[in-house]
N, C-alpha and C. Protein backbone atom coordinates (compact mmCIF):
# COMPACT_ATOMS: atom_id res chain seq x y z
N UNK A 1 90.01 81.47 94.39
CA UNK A 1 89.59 81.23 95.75
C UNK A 1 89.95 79.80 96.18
N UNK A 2 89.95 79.21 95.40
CA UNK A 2 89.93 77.17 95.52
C UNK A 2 90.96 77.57 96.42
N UNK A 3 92.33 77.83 95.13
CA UNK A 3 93.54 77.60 95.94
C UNK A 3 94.44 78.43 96.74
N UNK A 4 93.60 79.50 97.16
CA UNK A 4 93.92 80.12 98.77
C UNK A 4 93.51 79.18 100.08
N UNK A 5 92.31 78.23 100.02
CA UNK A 5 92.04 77.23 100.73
C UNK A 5 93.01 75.94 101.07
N UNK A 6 93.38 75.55 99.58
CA UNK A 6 94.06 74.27 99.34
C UNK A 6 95.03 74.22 100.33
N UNK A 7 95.71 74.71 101.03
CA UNK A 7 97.03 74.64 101.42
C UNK A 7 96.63 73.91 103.25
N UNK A 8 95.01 74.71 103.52
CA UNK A 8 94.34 74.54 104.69
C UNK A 8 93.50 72.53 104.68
N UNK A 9 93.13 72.70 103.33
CA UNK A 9 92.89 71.43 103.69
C UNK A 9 93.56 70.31 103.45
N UNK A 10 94.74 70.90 102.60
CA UNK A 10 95.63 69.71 102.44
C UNK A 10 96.36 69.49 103.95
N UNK A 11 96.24 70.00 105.07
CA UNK A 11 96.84 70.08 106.21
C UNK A 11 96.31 69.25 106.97
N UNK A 12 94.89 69.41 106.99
CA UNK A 12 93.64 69.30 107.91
C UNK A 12 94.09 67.87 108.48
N UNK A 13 94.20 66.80 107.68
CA UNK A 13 94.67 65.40 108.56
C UNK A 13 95.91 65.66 109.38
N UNK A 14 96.74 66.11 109.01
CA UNK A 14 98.01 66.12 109.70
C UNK A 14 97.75 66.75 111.01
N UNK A 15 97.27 68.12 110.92
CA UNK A 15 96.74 68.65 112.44
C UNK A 15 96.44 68.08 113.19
N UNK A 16 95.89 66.86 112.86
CA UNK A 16 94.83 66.06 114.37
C UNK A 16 96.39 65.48 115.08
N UNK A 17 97.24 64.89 114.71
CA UNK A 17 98.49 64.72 114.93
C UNK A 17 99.30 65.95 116.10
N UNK A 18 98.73 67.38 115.92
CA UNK A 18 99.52 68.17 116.63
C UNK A 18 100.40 67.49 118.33
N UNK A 19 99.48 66.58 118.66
CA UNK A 19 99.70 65.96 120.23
C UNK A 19 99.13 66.81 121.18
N UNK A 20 99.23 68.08 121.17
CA UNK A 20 98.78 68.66 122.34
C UNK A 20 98.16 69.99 121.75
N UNK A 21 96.86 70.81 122.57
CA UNK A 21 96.39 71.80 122.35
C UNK A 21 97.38 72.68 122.11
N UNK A 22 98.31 72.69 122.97
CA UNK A 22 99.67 73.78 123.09
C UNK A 22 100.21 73.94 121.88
N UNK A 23 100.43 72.90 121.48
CA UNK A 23 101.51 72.34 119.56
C UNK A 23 99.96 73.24 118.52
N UNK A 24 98.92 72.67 118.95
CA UNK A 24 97.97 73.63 118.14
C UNK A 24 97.98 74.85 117.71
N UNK A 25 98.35 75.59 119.15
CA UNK A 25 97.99 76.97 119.13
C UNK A 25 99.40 77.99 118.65
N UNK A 26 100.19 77.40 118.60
CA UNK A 26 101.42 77.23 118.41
C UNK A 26 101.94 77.16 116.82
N UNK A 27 101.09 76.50 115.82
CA UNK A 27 100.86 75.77 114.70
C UNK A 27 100.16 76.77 114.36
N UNK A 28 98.92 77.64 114.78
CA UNK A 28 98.37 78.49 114.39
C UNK A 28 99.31 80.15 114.87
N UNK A 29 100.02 80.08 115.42
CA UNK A 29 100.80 81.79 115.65
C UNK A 29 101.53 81.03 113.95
N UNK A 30 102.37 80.12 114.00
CA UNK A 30 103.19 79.86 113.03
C UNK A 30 102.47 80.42 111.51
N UNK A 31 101.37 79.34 111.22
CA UNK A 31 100.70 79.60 109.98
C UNK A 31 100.45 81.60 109.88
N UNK A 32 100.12 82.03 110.89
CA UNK A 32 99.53 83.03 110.60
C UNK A 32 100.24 84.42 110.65
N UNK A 33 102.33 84.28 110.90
CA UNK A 33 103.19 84.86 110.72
C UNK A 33 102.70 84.79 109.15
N UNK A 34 103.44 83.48 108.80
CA UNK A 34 103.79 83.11 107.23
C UNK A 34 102.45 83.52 106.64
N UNK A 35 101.51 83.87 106.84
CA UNK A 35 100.75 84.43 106.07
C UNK A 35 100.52 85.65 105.85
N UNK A 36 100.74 86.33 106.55
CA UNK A 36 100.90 87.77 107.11
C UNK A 36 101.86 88.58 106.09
N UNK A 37 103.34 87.65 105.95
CA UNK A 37 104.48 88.24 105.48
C UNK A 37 103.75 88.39 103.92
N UNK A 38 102.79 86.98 103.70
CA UNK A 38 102.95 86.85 102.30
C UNK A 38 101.73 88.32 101.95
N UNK A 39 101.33 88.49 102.69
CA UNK A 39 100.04 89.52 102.81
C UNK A 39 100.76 90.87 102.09
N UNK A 40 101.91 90.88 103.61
CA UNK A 40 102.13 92.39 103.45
C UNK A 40 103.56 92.69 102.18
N UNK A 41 103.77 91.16 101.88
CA UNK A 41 105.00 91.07 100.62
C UNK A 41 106.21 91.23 101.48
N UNK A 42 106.13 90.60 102.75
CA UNK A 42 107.45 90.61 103.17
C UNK A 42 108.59 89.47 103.12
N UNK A 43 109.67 89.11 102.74
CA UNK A 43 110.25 87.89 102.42
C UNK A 43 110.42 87.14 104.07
N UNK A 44 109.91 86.34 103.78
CA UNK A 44 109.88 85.75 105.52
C UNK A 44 111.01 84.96 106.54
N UNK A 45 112.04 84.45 105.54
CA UNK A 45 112.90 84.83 106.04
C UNK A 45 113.75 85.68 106.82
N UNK A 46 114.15 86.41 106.33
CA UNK A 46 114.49 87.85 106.26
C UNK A 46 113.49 88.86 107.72
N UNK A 47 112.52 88.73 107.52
CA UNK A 47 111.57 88.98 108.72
C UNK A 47 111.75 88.27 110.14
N UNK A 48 111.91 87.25 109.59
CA UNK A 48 112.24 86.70 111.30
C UNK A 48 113.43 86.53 111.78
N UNK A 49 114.28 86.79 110.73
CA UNK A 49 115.69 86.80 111.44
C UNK A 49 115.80 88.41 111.90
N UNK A 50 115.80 89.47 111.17
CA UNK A 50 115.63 90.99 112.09
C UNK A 50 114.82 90.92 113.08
N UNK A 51 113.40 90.21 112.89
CA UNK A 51 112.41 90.36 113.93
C UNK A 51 112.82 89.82 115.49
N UNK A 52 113.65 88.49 115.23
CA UNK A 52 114.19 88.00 116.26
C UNK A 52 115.15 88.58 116.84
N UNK A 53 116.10 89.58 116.29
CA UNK A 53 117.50 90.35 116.53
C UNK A 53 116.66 91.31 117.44
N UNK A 54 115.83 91.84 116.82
CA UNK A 54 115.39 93.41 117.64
C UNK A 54 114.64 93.23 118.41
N UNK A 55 114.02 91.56 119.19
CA UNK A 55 113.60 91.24 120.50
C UNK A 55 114.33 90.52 121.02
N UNK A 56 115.61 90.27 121.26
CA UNK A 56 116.88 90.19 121.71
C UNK A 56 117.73 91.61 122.03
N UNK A 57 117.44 92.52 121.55
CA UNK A 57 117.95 93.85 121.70
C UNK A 57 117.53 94.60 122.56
N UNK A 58 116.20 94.47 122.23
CA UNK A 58 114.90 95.40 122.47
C UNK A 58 113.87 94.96 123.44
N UNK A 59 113.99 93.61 124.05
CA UNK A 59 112.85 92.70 124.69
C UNK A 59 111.94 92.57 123.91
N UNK A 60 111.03 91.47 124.35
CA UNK A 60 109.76 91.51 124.18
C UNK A 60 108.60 92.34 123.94
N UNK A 61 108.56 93.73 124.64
CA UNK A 61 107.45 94.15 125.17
C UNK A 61 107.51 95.28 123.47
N UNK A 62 108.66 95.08 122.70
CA UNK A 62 108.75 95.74 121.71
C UNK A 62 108.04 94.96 120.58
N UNK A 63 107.48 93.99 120.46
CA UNK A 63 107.16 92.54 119.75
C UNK A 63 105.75 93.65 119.04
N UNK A 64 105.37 94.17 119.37
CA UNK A 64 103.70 95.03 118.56
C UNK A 64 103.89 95.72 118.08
N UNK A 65 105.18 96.45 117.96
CA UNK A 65 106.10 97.10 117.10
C UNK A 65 106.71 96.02 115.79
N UNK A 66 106.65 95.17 115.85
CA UNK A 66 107.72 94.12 114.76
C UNK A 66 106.88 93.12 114.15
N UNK A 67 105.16 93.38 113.93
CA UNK A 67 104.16 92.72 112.76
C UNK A 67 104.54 92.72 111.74
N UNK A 68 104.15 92.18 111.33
CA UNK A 68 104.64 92.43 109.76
C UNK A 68 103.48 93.87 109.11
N UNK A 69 102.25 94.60 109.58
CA UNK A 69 101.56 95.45 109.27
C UNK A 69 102.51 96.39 109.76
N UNK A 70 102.35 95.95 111.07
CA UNK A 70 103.29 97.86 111.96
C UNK A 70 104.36 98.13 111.03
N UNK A 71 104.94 96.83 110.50
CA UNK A 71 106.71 96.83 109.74
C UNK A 71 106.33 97.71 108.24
N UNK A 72 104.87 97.31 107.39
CA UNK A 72 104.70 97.50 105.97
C UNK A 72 103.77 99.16 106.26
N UNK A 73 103.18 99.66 107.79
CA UNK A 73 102.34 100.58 107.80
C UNK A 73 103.60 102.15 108.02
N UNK A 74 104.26 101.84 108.88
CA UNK A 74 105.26 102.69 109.63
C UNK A 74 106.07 103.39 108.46
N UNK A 75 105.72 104.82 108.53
CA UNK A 75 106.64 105.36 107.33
C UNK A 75 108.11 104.89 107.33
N UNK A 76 108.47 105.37 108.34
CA UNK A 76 110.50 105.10 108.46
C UNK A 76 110.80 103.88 108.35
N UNK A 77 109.82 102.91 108.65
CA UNK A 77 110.17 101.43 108.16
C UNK A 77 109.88 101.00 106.86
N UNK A 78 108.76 101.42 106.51
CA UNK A 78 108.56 101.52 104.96
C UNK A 78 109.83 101.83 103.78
N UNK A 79 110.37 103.04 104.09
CA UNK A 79 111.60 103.32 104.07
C UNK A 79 112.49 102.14 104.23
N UNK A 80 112.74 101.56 104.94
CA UNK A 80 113.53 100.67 105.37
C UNK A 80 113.60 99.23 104.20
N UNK A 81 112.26 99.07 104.05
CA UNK A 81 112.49 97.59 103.69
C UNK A 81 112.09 98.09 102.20
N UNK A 82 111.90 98.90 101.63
CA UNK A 82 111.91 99.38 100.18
C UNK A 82 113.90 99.67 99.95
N UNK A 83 114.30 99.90 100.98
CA UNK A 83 115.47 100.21 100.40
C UNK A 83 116.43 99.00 100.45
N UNK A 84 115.62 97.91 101.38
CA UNK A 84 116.43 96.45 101.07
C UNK A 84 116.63 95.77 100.27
């Protein structure tokens, strides 16, 4: 348990630094991709470069489709990234 924390408070000074609420909230979508991937075992790389292709393709409004859960829950995608 310690060091699922550690990573949060080794941060904690640096955050006050963000400059603006915006850079905050922003800092928190970020952290909570990269945690997500590591959740669902997705290589995160790799995730955001398709993820970014297929809302360039696909728009935006396709983005609740391309979680990293919807990506690890969805049979045919399941499929997909087992066969990568």
């Amino acid at each position: 348990m310690e060091n699922a924390i550690r990573p949060t408070k080794l941060g904690q000074k640096n955050w006050l630094f963000l400059e603006s609420e915006r850079g905050g909230e922003l800092a928190a979508v970020a952290f909570t991709i990269i945690e997500n991937c590591n959740r669902y075992g997705l290589d995160l790389r790799e995730y955001l470069s398709s993820t970014m292709k297929a809302i360039i393709e696909q728009g935006p409004a396709s983005a609740s489709q391309l979680t990293p859960k919807a990506l690890t829950t969805h049979p045919a995608r399941k499929a997909d990234k087992v066969a990568a």
